[in-house]
Protein backbone atom coordinates (compact mmCIF):
# COMPACT_ATOMS: atom_id res chain seq x y z
CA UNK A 1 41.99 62.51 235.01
CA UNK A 2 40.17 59.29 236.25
CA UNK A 3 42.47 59.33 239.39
CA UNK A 4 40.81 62.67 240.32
CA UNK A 5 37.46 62.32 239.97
CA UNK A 6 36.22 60.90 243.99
CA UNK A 7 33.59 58.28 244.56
CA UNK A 8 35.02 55.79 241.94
CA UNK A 9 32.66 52.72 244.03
CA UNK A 10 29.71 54.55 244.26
CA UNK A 11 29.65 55.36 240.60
CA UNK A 12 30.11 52.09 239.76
CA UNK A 13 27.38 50.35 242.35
CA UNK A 14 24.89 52.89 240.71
CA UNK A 15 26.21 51.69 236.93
CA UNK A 16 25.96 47.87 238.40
CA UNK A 17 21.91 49.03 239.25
CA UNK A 18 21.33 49.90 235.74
CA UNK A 19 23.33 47.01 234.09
CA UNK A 20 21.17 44.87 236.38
CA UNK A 21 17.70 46.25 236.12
CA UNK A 22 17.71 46.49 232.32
CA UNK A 23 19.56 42.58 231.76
CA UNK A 24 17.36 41.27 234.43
CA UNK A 25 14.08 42.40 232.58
CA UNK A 26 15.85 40.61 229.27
CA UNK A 27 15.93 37.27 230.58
CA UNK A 28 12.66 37.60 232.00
CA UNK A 29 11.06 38.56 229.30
CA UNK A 30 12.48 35.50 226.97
CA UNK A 31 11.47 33.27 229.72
CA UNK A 32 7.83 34.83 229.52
CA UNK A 33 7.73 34.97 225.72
CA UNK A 34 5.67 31.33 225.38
CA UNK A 35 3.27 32.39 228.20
CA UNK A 36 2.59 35.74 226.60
CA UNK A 37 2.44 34.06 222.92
CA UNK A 38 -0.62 31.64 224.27
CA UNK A 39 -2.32 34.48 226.50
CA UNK A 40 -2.56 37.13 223.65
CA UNK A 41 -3.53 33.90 220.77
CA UNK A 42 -1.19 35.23 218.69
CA UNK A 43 2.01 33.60 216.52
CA UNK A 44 5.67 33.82 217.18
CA UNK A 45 5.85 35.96 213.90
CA UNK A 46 4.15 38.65 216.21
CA UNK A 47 5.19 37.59 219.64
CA UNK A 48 9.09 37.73 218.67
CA UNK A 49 8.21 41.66 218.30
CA UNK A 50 8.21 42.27 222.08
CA UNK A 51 12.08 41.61 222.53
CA UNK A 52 12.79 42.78 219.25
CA UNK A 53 11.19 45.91 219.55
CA UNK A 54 12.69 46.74 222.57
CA UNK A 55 16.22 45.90 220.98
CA UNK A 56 15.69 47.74 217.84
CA UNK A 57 14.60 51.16 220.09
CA UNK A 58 17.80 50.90 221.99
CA UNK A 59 20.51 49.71 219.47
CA UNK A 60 18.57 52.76 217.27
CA UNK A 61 19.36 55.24 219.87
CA UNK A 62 22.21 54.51 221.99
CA UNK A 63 24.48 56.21 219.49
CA UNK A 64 22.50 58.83 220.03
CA UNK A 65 22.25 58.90 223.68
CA UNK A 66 26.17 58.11 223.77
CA UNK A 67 26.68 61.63 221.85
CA UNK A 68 24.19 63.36 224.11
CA UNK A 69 25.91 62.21 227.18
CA UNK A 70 29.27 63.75 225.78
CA UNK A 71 27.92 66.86 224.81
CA UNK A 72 25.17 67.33 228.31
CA UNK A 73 26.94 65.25 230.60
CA UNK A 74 26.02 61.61 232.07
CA UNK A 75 23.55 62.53 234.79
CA UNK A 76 21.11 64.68 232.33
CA UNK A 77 20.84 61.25 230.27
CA UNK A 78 21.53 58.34 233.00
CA UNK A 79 19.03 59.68 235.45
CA UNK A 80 16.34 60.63 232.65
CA UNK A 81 16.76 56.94 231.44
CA UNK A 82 15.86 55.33 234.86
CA UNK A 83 12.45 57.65 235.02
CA UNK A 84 11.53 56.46 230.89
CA UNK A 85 12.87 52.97 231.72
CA UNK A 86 10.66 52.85 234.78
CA UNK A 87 7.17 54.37 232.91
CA UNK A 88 7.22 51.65 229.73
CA UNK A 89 7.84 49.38 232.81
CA UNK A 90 4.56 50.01 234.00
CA UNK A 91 2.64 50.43 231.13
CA UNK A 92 4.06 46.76 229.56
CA UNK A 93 2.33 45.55 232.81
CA UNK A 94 -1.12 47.03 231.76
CA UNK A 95 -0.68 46.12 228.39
CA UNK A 96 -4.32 44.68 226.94
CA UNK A 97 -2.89 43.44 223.46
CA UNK A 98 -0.07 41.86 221.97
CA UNK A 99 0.02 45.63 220.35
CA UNK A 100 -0.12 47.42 223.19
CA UNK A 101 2.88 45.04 224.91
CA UNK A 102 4.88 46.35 221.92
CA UNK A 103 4.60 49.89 221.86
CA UNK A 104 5.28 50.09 225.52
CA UNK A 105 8.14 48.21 225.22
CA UNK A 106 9.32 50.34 222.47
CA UNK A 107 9.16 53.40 225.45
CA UNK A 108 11.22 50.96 227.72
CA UNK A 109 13.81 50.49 225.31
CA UNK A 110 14.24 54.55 224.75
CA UNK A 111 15.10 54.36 228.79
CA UNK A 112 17.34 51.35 228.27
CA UNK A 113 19.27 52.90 225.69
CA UNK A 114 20.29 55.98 228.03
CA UNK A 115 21.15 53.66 230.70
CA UNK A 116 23.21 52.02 228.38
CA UNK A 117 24.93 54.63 226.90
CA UNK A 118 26.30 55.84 229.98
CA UNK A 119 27.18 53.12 231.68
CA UNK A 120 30.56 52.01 229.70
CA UNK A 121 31.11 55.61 229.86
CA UNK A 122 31.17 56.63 233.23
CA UNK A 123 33.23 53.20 234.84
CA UNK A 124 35.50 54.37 232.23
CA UNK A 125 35.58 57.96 233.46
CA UNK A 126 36.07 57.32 237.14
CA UNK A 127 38.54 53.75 236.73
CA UNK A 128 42.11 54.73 235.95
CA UNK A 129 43.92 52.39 232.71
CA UNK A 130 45.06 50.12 234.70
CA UNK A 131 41.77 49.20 236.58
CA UNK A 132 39.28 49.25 233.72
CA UNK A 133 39.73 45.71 232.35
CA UNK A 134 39.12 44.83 236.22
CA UNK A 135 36.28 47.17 236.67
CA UNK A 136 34.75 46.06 233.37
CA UNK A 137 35.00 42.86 234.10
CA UNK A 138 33.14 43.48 237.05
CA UNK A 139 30.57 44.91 235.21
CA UNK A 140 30.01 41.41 233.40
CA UNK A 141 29.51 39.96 236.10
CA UNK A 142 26.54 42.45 237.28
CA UNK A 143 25.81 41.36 233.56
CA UNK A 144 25.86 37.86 234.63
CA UNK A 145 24.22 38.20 237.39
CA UNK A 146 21.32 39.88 236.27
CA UNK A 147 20.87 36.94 233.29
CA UNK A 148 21.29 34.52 235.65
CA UNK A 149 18.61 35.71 238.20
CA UNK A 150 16.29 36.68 235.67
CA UNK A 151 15.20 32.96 234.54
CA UNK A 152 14.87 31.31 238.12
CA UNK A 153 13.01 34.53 239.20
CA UNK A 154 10.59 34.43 235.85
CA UNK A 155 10.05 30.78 236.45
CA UNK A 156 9.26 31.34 240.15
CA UNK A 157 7.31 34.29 238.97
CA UNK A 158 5.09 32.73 236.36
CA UNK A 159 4.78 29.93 238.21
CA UNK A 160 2.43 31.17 240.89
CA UNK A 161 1.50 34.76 239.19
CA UNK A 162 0.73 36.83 236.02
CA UNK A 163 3.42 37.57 233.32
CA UNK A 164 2.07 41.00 233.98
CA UNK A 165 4.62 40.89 237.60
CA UNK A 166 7.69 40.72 235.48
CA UNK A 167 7.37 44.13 234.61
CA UNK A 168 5.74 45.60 237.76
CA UNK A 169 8.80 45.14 239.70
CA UNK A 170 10.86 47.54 237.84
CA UNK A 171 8.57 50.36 238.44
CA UNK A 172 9.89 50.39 242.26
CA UNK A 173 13.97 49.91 241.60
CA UNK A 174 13.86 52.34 238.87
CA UNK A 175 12.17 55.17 241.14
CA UNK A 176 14.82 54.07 244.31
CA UNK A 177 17.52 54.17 241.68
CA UNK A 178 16.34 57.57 239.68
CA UNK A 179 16.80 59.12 243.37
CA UNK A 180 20.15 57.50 244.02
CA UNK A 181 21.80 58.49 240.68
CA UNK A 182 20.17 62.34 241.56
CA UNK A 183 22.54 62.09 244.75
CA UNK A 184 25.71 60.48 243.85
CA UNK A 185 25.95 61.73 239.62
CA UNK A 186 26.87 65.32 240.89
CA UNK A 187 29.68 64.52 242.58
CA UNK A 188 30.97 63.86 238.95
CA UNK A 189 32.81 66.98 236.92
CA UNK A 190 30.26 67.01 233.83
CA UNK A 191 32.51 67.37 230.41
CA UNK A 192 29.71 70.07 229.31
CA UNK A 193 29.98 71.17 225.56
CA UNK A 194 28.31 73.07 223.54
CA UNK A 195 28.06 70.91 220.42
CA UNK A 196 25.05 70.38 218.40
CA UNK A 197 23.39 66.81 218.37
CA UNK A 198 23.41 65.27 215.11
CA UNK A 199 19.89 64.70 214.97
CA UNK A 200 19.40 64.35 211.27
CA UNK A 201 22.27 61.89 211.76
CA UNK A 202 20.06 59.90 214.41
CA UNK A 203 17.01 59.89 212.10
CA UNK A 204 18.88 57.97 209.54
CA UNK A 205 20.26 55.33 211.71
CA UNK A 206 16.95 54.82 213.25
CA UNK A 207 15.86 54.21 209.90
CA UNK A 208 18.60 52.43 208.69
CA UNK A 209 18.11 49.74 211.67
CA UNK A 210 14.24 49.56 211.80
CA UNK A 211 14.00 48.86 207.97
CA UNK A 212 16.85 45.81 208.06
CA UNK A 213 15.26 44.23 210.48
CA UNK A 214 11.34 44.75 209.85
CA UNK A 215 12.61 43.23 206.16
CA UNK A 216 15.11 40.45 207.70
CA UNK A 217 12.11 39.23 210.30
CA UNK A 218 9.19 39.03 207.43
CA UNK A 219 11.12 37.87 204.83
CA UNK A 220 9.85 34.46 205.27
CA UNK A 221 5.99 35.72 205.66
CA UNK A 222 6.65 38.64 202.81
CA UNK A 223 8.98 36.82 200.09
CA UNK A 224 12.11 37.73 198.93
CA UNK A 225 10.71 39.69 195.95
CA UNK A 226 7.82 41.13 197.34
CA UNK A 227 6.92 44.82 196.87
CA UNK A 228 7.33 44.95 200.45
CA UNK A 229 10.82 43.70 200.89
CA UNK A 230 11.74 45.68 197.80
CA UNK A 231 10.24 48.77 199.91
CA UNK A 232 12.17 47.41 203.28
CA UNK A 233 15.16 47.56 201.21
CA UNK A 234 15.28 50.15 199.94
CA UNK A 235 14.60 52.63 202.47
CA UNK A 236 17.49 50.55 204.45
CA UNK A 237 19.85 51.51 201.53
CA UNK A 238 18.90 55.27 201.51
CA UNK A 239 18.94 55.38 204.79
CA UNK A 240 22.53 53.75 204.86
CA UNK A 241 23.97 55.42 202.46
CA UNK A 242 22.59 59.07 203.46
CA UNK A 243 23.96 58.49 206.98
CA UNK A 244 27.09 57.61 205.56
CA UNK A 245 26.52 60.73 203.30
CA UNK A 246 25.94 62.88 206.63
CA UNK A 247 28.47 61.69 208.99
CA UNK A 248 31.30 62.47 206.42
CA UNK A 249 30.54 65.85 206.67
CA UNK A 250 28.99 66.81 209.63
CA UNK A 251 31.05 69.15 212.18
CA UNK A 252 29.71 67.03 214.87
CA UNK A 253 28.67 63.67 214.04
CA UNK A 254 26.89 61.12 215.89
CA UNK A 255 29.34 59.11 215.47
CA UNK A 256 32.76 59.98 213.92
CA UNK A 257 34.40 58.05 210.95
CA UNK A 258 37.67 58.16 212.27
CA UNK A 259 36.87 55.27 214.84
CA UNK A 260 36.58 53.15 211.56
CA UNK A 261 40.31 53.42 210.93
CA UNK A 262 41.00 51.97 214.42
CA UNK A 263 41.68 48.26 213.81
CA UNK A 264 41.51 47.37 217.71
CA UNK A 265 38.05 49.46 217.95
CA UNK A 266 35.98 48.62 214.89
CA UNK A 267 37.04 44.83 214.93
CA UNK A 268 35.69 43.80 218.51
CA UNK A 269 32.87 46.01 217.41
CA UNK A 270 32.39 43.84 214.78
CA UNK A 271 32.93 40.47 216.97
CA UNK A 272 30.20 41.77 219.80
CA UNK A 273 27.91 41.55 217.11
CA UNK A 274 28.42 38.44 215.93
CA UNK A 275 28.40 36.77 219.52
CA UNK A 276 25.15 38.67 220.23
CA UNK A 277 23.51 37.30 217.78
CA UNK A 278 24.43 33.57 218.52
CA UNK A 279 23.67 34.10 222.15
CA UNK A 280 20.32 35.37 221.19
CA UNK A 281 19.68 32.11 218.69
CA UNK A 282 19.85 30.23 222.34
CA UNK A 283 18.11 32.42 224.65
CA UNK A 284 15.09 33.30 222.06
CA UNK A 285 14.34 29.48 220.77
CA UNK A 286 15.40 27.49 224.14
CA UNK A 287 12.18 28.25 226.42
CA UNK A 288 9.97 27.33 222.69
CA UNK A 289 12.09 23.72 222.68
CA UNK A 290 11.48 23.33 226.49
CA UNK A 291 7.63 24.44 226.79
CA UNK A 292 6.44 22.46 224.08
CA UNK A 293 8.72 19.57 222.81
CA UNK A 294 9.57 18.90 226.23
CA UNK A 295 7.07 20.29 228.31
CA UNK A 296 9.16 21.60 231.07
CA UNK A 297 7.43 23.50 233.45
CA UNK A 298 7.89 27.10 234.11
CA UNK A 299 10.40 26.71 236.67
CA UNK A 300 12.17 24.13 235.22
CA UNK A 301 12.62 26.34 231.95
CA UNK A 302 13.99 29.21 234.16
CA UNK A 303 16.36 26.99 236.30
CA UNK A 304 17.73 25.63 232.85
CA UNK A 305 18.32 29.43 231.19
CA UNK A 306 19.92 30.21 234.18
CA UNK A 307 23.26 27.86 233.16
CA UNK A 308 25.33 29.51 230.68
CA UNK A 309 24.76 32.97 232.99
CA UNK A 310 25.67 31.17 236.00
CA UNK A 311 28.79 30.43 234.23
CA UNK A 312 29.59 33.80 233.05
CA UNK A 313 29.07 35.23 236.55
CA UNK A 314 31.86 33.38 237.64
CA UNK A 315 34.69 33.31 234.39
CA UNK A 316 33.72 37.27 233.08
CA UNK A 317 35.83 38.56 235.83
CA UNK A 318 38.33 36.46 235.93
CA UNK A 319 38.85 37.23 231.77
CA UNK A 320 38.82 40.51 232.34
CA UNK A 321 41.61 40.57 234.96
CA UNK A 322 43.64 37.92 232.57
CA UNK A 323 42.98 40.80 229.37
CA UNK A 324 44.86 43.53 231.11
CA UNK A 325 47.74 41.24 231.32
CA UNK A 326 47.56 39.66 227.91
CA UNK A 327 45.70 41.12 225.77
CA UNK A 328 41.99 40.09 224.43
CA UNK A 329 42.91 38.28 220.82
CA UNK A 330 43.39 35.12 222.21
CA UNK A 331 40.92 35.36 224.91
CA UNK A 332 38.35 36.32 222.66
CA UNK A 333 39.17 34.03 219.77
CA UNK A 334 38.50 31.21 222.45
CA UNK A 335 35.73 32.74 223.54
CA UNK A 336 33.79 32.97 220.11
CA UNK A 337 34.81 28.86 219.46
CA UNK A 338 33.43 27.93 222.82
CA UNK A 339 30.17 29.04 222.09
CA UNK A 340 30.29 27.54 218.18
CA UNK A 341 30.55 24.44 219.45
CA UNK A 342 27.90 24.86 221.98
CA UNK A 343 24.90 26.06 219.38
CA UNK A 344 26.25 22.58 217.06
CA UNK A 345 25.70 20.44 219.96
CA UNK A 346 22.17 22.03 221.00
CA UNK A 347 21.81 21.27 217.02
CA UNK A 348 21.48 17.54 218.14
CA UNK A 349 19.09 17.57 220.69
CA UNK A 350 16.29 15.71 220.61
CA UNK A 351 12.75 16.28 221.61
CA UNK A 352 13.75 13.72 224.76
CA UNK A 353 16.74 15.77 225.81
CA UNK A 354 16.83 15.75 229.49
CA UNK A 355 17.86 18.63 231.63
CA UNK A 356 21.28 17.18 231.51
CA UNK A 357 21.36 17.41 227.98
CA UNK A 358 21.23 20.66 228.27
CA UNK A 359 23.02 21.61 230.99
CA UNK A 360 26.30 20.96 229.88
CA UNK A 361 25.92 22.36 226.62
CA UNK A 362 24.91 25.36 228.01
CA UNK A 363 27.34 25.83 230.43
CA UNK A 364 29.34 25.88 227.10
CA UNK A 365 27.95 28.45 225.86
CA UNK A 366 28.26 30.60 228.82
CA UNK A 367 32.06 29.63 229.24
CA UNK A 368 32.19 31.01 225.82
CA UNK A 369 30.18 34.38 226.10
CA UNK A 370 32.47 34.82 229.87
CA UNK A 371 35.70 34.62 227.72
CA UNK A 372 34.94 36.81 225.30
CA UNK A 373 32.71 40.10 226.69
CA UNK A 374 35.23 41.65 229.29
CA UNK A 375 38.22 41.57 227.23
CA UNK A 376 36.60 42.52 224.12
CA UNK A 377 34.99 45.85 225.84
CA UNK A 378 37.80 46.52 227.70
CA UNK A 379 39.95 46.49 224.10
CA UNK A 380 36.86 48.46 222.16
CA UNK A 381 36.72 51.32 224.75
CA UNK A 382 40.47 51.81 225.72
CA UNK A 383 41.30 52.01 221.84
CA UNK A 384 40.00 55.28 221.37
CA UNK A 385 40.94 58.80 222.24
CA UNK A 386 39.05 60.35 225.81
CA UNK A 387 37.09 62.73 223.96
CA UNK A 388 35.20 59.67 221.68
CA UNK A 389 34.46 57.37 225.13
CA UNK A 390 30.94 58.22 224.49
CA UNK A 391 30.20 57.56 221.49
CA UNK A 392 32.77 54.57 222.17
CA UNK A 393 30.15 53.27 224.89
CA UNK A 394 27.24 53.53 222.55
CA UNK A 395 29.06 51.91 219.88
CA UNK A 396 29.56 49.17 221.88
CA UNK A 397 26.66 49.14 223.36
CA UNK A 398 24.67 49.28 219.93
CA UNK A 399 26.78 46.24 218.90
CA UNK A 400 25.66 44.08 221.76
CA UNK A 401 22.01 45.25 221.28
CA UNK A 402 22.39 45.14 217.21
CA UNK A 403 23.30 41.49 217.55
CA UNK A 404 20.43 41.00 220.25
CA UNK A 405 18.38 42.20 217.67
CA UNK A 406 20.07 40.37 214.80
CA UNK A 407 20.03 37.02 216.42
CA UNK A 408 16.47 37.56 217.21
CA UNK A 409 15.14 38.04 213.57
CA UNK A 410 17.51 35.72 212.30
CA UNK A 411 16.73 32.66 214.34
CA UNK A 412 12.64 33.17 214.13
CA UNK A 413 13.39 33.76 210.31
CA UNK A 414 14.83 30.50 210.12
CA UNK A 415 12.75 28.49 212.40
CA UNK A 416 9.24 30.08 211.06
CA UNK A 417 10.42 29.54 207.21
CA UNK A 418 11.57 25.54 207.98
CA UNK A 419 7.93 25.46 209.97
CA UNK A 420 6.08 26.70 207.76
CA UNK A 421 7.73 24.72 204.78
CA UNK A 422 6.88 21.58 207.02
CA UNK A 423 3.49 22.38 208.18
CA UNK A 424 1.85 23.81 205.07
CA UNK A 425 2.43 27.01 205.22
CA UNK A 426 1.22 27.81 208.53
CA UNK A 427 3.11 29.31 211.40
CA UNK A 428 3.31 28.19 215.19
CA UNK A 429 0.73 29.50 217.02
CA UNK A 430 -0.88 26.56 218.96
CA UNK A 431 1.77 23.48 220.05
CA UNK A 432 0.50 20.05 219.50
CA UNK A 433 2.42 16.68 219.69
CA UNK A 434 1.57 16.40 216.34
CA UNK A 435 4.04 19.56 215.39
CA UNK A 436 7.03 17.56 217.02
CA UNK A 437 8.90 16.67 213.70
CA UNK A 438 8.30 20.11 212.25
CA UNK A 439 9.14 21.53 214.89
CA UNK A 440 12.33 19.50 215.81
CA UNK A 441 13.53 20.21 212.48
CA UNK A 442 13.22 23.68 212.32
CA UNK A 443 15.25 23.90 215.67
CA UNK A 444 18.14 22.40 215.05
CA UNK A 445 18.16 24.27 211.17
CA UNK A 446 17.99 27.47 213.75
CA UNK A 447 20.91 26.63 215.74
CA UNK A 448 22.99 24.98 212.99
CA UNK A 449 23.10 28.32 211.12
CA UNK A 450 23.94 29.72 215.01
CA UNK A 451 27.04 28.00 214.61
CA UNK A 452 27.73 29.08 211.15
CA UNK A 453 27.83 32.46 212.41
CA UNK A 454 30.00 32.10 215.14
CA UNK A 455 32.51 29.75 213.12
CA UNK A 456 33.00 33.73 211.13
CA UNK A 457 32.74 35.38 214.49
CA UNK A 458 36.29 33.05 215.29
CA UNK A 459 37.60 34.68 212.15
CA UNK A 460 36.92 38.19 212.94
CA UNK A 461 38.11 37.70 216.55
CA UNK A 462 41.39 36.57 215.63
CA UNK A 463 42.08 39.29 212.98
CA UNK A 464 41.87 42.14 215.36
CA UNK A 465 45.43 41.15 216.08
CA UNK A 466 47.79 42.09 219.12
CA UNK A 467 47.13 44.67 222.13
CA UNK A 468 49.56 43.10 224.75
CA UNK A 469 47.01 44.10 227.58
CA UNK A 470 46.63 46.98 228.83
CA UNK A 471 48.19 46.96 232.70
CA UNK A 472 51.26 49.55 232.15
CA UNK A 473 48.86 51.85 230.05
């Protein structure tokens, strides 16, 4: 079927656009976050909100996006995801409160999540078996090379001009690209059906995700046995268990239970997650240990983010090609090591680490992430049967942006409860010199449990066991 469909290139230059618009604004947002922290006087408690929120709209609804594009076809939801995408763009730029910067990006994320959801989807519709690993490979490098511009061009940005600018310049790509995707989607046979959307389904999850990680992220402000936790969790249970509930019985669920019986699906599901959330340990507490332990400037703090992506731009290719020959256990078992011994060493930094010091740990780290992500995709999505490559997408999808998400929460949680033990209860807001120990200490706690989480991720990599590649499929 792939072989048929015409304009394979073009389909995937317009996927690369939406890949790179939506990673690009990532990275330049974590760049930003200590700039916007200090401008809106408020503490990382609140300021870790603005890429959280964002994560926590789209890992919420890219399930649900992923099933609409099945059942309405990929232009309805690609194209209407570049127009939201573009509008919470625009109004993140006019944002007048720390408030304000989160509900808009809470509209950006429902446009991310519909880019996202179709863009697995539709290189996988137009690439015959043999090409995907290639093609998805490809696609982490437009990965890579949105992560790795993003830092240089937020340092460069906030350098000389408002945080504000960061957001403005989507507003113009995503209108060029809304009018691009109008032109070249069509060309595409839409797999229309007539299905219901599991809506009641996509309430749950939503709920299911929002209340883990509003409890996970104020545990340490909250308490463990709080009446608000005990609220959090148990509207995360319901939730959970009613969506279980649903799914089970739904004619058309939002996503279907028989995925979780395939081993080579539902473990690199499971392994996305994991490296998400270590990646995001680095890229979410890095520019707070280089602002104010180290106080790098701007441009200095985006040249040094820009490492480990620099590094994936160049291996994530080159793994997926090697994953079509042999396979993605080993690959990805490397992978997932690679980057646990890259959060233990920026464990032992100091607060006189030089650039250097950095550098090559980081370039670690992105060795690591470049190993794993093709191959692992590329075994997720060609695991399942045509019919399920939506909801496939989303799924993986929702694991890279559930571990996002994850790794956010998890590393603040652990830095602000070490501060705050250190520093009398109070969390950062304003950096002194005088915070140096407390804060020192509460970094490397942060990326010592990173490392702890990948050492399981090496586990659950490996156990997925053999696919042999993929390149007579």
């Amino acid at each position: 079927m792939a072989n048929n469909i015409p304009h394979k290139w073009l389909v995937f230059s317009l996927v690369a656009a939406g890949v790179f618009m939506s990673t690009l604004d990532s990275s330049v947002v974590n760049i930003a976050l200590p700039v916007i922290m200090a401008d809106f006087q408020v503490t990382m408690t609140v300021i870790e909100w603005v890429p959280m929120i964002y994560l926590l709209t789209v890992s919420a609804l890219l399930l649900t996006c992923g099933r609409l594009s099945d059942i309405r076809g990929r232009r309805l939801v690609y194209c209407g995801g570049f127009m939201i995408f573009s509008a919470g763009s625009l109004l993140c730029g006019l944002a007048g409160s720390a408030s304000w910067l989160i509900a808009s990006r809470t509209l950006q994320g429902v446009g991310a999540a519909m880019l996202m959801a179709c863009s697995p989807a539709l290189v996988v519709d137009v690439f015959p078996m043999a090409e995907r690993g290639r093609a998805l490979g490809m696609v982490g490098m437009v990965v890579a090379a949105g992560l790795t511009t993003g830092p240089a061009l937020g340092g460069l940005i906030l350098q000389h001009f408002s945080w504000r600018v960061i957001f403005y310049i989507n507003v113009p790509i995503g209108i060029v690209f809304t009018v691009a995707a109008l032109r070249i989607l069509p060309s595409i046979k839409a797999q229309q059906h007539r299905e219901p959307l599991d809506w009641i389904g996509a309430l749950l999850l939503a709920a299911c995700f929002s209340s883990f990680i509003t409890g996970l992220s104020h545990l340490h402000e909250w308490g463990p046995v709080s009446a608000k936790i005990g609220l959090a969790s148990g509207l995360f249970l319901a939730s959970s268990t009613g969506l279980a509930w649903m799914e089970t019985r739904s004619a058309h669920p939002i996503f279907d239970p028989s995925l979780l019986g395939i081993r080579l699906f539902m473990l690199p599901v499971v392994a996305a997650v994991i490296m998400f959330i270590c990646l995001f340990f680095i890229t979410f507490l890095l520019p707070f240990f280089m602002v104010h332990p180290l106080a790098f400037s701007m441009n200095r703090v985006g040249a040094t983010m820009m490492i480990p992506f620099v590094f994936l731009f160049f291996f994530a290719p080159l793994a997926g090609m090697l994953s079509d020959r042999m396979g993605s256990r080993l690959l990805c078992t490397v992978g997932m090591a690679l980057m646990a011994a890259a959060l233990f060493l920026l464990s032992r930094l100091s607060a006189e680490a030089t650039t250097m010091d950095m550098a090559w740990r980081l370039a670690l780290a992105g060795i690591g992430i470049a190993v794993f992500i093709s191959p692992n995709s590329a075994a997720a999505m060609s695991a399942v049967p045509a019919r399920h490559r939506g909801i496939a997408a989303g799924s993986v999808a929702t694991a890279r942006n559930l571990g996002m998400m994850i790794g956010v929460a998890s590393a603040g949680l652990i830095f602000n409860s070490t501060f705050r033990s250190l520093n009398g209860g109070r969390d950062l807001k304003i950096y002194t010199p005088a915070l140096e120990a407390s804060f020192m200490a509460a970094f490397r706690n942060a990326m010592l449990a990173g490392a702890a989480v990948a050492a399981l991720g090496i586990v659950v990599a490996y156990l997925r066991g053999r696919d042999n590649g993929r390149t007579g499929g």
